[in-house]
PDB file of N, CA and C in Angstrom:
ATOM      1  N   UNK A   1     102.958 125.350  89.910  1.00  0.00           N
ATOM      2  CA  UNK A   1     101.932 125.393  90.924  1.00  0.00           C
ATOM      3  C   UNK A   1     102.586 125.028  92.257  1.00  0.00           C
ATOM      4  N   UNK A   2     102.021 125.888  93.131  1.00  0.00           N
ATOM      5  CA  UNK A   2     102.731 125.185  94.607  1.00  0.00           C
ATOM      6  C   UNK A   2     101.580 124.948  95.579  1.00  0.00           C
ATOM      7  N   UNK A   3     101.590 123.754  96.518  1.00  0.00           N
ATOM      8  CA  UNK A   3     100.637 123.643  96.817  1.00  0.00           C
ATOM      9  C   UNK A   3     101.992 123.598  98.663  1.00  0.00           C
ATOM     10  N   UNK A   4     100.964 124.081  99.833  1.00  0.00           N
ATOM     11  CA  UNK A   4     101.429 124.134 101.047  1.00  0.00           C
ATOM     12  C   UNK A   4     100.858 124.370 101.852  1.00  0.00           C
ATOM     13  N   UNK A   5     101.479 123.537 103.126  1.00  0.00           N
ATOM     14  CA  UNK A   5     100.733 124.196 104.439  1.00  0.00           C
ATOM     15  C   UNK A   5     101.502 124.108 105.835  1.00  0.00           C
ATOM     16  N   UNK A   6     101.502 123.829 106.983  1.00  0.00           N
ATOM     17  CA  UNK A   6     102.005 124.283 107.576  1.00  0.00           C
ATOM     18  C   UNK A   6     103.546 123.987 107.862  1.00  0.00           C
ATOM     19  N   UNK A   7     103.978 122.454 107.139  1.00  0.00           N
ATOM     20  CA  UNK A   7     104.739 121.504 107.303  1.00  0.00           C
ATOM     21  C   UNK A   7     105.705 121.436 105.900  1.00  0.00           C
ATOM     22  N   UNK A   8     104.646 121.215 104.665  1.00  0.00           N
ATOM     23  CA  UNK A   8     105.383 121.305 103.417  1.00  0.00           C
ATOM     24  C   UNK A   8     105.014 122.676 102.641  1.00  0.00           C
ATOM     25  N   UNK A   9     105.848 122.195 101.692  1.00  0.00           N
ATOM     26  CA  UNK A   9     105.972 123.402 100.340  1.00  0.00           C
ATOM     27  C   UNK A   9     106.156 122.461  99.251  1.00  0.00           C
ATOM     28  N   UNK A  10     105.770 122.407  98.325  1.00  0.00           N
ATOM     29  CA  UNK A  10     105.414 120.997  97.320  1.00  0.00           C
ATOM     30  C   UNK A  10     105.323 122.203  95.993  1.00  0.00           C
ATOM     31  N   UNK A  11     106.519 121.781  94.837  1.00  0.00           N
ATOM     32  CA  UNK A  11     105.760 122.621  93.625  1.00  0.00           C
ATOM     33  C   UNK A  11     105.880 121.310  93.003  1.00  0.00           C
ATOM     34  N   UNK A  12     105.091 121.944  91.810  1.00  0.00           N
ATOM     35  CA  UNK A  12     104.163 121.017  90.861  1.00  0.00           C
ATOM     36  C   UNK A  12     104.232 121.610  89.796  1.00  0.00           C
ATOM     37  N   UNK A  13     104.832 120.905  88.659  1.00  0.00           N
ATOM     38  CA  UNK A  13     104.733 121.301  87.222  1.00  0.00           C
ATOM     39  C   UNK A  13     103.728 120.720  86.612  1.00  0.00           C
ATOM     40  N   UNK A  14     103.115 121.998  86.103  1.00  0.00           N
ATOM     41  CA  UNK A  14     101.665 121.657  85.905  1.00  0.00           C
ATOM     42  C   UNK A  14     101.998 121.232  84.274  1.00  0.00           C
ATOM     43  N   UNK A  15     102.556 120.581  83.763  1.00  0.00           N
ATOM     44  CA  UNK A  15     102.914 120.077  82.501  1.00  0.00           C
ATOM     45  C   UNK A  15     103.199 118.676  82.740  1.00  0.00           C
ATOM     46  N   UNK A  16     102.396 117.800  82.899  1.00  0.00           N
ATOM     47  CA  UNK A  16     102.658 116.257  83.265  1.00  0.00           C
ATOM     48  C   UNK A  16     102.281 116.012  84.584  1.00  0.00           C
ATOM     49  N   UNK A  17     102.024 117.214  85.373  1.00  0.00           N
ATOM     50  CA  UNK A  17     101.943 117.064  87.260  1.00  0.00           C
ATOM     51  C   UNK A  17     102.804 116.490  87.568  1.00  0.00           C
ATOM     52  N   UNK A  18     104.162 116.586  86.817  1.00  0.00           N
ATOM     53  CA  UNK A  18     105.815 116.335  87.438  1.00  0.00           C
ATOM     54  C   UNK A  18     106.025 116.856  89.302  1.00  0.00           C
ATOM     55  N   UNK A  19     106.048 116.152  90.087  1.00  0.00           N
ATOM     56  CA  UNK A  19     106.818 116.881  91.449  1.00  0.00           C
ATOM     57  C   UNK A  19     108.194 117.378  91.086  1.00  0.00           C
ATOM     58  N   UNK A  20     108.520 118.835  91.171  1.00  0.00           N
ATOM     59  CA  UNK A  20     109.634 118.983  91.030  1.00  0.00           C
ATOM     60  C   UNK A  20     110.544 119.417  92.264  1.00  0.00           C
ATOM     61  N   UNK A  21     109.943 120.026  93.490  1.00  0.00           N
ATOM     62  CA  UNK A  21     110.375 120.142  94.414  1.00  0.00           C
ATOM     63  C   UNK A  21     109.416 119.863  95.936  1.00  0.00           C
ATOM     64  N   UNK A  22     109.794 119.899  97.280  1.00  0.00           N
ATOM     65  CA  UNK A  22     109.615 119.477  98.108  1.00  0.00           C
ATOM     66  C   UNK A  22     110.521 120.605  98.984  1.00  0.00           C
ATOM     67  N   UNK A  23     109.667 120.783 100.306  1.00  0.00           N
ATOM     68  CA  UNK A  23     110.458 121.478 100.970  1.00  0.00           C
ATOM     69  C   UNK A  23     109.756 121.296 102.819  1.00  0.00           C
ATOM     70  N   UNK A  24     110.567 121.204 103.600  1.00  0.00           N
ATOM     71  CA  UNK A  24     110.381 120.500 104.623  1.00  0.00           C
ATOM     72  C   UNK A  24     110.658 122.068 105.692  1.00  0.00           C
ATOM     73  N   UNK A  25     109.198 122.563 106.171  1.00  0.00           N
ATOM     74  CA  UNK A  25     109.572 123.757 106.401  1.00  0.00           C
ATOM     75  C   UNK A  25     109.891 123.738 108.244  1.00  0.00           C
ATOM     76  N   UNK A  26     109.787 122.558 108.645  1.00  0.00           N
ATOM     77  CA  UNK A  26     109.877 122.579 110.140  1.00  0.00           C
ATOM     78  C   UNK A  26     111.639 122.173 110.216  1.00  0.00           C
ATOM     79  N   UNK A  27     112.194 121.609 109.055  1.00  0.00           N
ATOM     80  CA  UNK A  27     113.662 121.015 109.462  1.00  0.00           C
ATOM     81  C   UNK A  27     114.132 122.388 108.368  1.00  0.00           C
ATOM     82  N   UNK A  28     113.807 122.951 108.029  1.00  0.00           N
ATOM     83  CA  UNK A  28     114.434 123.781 106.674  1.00  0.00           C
ATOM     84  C   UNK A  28     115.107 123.234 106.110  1.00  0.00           C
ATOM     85  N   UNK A  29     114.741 122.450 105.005  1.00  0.00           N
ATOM     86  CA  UNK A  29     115.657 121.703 104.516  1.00  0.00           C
ATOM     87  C   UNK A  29     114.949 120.868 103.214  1.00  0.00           C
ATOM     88  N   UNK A  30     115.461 120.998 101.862  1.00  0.00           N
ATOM     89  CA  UNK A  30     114.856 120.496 101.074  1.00  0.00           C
ATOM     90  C   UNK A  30     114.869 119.248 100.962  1.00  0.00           C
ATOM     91  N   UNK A  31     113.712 118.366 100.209  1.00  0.00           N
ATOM     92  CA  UNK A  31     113.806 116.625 100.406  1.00  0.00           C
ATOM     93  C   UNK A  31     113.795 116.044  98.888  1.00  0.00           C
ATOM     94  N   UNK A  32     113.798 117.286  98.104  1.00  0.00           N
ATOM     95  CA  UNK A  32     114.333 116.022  96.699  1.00  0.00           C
ATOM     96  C   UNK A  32     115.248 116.986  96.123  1.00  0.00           C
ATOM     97  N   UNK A  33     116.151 116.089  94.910  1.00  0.00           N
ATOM     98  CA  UNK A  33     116.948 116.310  94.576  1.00  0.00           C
ATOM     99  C   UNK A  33     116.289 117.634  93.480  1.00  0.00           C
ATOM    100  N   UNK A  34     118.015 118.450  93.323  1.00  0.00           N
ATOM    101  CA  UNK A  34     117.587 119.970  92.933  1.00  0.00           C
ATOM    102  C   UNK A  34     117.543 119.975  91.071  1.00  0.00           C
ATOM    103  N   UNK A  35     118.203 118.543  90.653  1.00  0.00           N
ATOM    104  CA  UNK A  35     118.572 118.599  89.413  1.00  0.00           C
ATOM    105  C   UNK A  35     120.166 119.454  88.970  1.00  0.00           C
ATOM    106  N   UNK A  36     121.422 119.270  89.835  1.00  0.00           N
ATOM    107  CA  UNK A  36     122.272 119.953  89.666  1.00  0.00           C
ATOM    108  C   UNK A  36     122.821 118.895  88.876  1.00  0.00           C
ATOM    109  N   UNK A  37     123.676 119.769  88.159  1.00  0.00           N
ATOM    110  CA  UNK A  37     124.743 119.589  86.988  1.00  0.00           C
ATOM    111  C   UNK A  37     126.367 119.204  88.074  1.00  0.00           C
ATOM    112  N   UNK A  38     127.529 118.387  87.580  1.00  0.00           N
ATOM    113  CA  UNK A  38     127.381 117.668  86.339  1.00  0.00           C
ATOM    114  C   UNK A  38     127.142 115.892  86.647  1.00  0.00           C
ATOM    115  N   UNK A  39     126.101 116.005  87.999  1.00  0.00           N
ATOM    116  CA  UNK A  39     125.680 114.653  88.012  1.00  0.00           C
ATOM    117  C   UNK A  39     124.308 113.980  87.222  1.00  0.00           C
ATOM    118  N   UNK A  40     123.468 115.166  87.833  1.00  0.00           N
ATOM    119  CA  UNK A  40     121.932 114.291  86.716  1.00  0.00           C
ATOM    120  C   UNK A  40     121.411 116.365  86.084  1.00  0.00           C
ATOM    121  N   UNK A  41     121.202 116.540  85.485  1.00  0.00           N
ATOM    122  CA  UNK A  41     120.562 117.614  84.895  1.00  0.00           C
ATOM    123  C   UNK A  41     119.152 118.190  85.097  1.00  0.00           C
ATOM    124  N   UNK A  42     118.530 116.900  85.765  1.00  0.00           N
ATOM    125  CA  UNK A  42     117.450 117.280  85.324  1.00  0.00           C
ATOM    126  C   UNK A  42     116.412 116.699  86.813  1.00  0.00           C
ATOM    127  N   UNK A  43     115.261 117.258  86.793  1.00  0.00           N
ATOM    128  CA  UNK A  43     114.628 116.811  88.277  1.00  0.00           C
ATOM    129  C   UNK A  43     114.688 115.156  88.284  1.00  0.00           C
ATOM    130  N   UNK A  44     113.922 114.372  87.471  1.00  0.00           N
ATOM    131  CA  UNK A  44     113.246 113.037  87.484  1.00  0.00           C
ATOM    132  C   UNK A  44     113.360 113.011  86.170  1.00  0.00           C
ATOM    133  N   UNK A  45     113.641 111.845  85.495  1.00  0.00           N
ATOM    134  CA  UNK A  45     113.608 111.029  83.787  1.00  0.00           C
ATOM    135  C   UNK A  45     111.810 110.732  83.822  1.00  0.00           C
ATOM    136  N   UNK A  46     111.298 110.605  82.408  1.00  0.00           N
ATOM    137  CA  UNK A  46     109.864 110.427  82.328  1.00  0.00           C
ATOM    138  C   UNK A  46     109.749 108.786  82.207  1.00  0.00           C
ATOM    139  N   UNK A  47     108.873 108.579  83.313  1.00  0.00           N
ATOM    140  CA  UNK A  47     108.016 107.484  84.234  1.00  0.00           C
ATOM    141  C   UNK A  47     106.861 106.851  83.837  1.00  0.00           C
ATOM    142  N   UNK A  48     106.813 108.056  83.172  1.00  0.00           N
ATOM    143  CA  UNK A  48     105.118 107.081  82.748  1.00  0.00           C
ATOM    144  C   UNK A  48     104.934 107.326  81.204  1.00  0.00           C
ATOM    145  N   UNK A  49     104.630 106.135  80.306  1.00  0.00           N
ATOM    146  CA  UNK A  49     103.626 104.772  81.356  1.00  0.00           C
ATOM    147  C   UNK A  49     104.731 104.004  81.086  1.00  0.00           C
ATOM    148  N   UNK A  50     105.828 104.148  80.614  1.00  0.00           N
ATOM    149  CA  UNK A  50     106.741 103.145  80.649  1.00  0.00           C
ATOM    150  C   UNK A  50     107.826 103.153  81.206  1.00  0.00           C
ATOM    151  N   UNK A  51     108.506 102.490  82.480  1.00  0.00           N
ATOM    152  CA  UNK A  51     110.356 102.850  83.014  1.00  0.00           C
ATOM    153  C   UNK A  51     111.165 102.210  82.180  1.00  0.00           C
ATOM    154  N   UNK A  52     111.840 102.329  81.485  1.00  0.00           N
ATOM    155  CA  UNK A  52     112.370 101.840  80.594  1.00  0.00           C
ATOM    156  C   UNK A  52     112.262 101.444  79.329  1.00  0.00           C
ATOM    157  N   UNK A  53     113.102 101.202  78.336  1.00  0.00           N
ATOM    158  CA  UNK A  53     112.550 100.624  76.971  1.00  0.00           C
ATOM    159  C   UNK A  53     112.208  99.611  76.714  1.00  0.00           C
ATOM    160  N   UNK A  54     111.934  99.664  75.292  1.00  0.00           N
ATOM    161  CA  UNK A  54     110.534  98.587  74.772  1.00  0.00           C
ATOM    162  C   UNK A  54     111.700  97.639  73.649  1.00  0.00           C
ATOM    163  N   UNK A  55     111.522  96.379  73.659  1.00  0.00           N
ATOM    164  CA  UNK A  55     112.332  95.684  72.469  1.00  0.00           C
ATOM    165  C   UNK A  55     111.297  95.946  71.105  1.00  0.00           C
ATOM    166  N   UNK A  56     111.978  97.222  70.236  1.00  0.00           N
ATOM    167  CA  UNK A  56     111.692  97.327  69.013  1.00  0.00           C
ATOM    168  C   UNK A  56     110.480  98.357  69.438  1.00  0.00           C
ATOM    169  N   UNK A  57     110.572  99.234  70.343  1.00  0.00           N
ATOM    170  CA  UNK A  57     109.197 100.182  70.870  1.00  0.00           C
ATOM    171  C   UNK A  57     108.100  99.461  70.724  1.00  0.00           C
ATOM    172  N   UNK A  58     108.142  97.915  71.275  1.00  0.00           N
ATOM    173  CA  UNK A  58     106.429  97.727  70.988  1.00  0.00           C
ATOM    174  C   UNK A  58     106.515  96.557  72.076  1.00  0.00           C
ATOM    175  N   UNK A  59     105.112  97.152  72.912  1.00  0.00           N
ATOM    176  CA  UNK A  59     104.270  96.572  73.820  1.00  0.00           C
ATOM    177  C   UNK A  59     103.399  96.135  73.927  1.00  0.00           C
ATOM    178  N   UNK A  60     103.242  94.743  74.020  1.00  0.00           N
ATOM    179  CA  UNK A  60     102.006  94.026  73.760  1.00  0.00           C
ATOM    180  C   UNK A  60     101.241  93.743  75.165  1.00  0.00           C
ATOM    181  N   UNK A  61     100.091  94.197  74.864  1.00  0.00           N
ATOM    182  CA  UNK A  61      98.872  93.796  76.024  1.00  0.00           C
ATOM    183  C   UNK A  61      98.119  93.477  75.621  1.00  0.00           C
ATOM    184  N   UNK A  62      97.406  92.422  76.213  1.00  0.00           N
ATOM    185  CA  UNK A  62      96.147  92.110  75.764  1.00  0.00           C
ATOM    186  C   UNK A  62      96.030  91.099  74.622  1.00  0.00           C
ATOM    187  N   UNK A  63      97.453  90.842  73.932  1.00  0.00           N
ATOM    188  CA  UNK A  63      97.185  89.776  72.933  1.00  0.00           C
ATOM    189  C   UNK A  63      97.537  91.211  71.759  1.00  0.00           C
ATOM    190  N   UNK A  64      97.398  92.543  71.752  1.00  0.00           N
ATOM    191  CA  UNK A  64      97.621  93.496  71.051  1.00  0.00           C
ATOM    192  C   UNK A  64      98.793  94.000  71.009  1.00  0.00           C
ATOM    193  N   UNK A  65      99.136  94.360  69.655  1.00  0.00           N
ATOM    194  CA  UNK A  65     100.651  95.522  69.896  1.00  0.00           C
ATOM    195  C   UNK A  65     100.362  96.641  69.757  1.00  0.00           C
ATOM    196  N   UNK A  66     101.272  97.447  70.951  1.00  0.00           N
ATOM    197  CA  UNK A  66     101.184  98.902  70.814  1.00  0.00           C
ATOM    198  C   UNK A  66     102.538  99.392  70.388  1.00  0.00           C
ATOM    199  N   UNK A  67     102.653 100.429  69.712  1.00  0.00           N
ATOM    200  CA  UNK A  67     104.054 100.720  69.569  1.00  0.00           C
ATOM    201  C   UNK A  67     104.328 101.932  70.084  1.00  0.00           C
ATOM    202  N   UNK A  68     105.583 102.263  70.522  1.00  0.00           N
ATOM    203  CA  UNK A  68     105.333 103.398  72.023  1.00  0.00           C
ATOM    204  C   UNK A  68     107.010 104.131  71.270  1.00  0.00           C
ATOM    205  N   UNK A  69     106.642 105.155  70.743  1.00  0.00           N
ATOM    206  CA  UNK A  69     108.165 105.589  70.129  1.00  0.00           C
ATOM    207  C   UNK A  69     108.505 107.150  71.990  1.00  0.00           C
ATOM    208  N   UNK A  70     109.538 107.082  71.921  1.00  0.00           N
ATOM    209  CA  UNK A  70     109.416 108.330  72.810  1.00  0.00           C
ATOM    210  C   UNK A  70     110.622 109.064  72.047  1.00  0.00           C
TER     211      UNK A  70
END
């Protein structure tokens, strides 16, 4: 999905509503990274709902455990 107007160009992966690109149409010039190889592969690592791992995949809230495998 791309959403734009006079200033940006914004696409949107409509599978998570990932931002995958950005585009800055008054400087021509893109503002996030493209996902090139052989530094990172990929646009953004997945963010939500957790940045990082879990000791033993399990998260307790509330006095509850959740267990969160990814």
């Amino acid at each position: 999905m791309i959403l734009e107007n006079n200033y940006l160009k914004v696409e949107i992966n409509q599978k998570g509503a990932e931002v995958i690109g950005m585009y800055d149409k008054n400087k021509s010039k893109s503002l996030m990274w493209s996902g090139e190889m052989p530094w990172w592969g990929r646009v953004s690592p997945v963010l939500f709902p957790i940045v990082g791992g879990l000791n033993n995949n399990t998260l307790i809230h509330e006095g509850k455990k959740v267990i969160m495998s990814f």
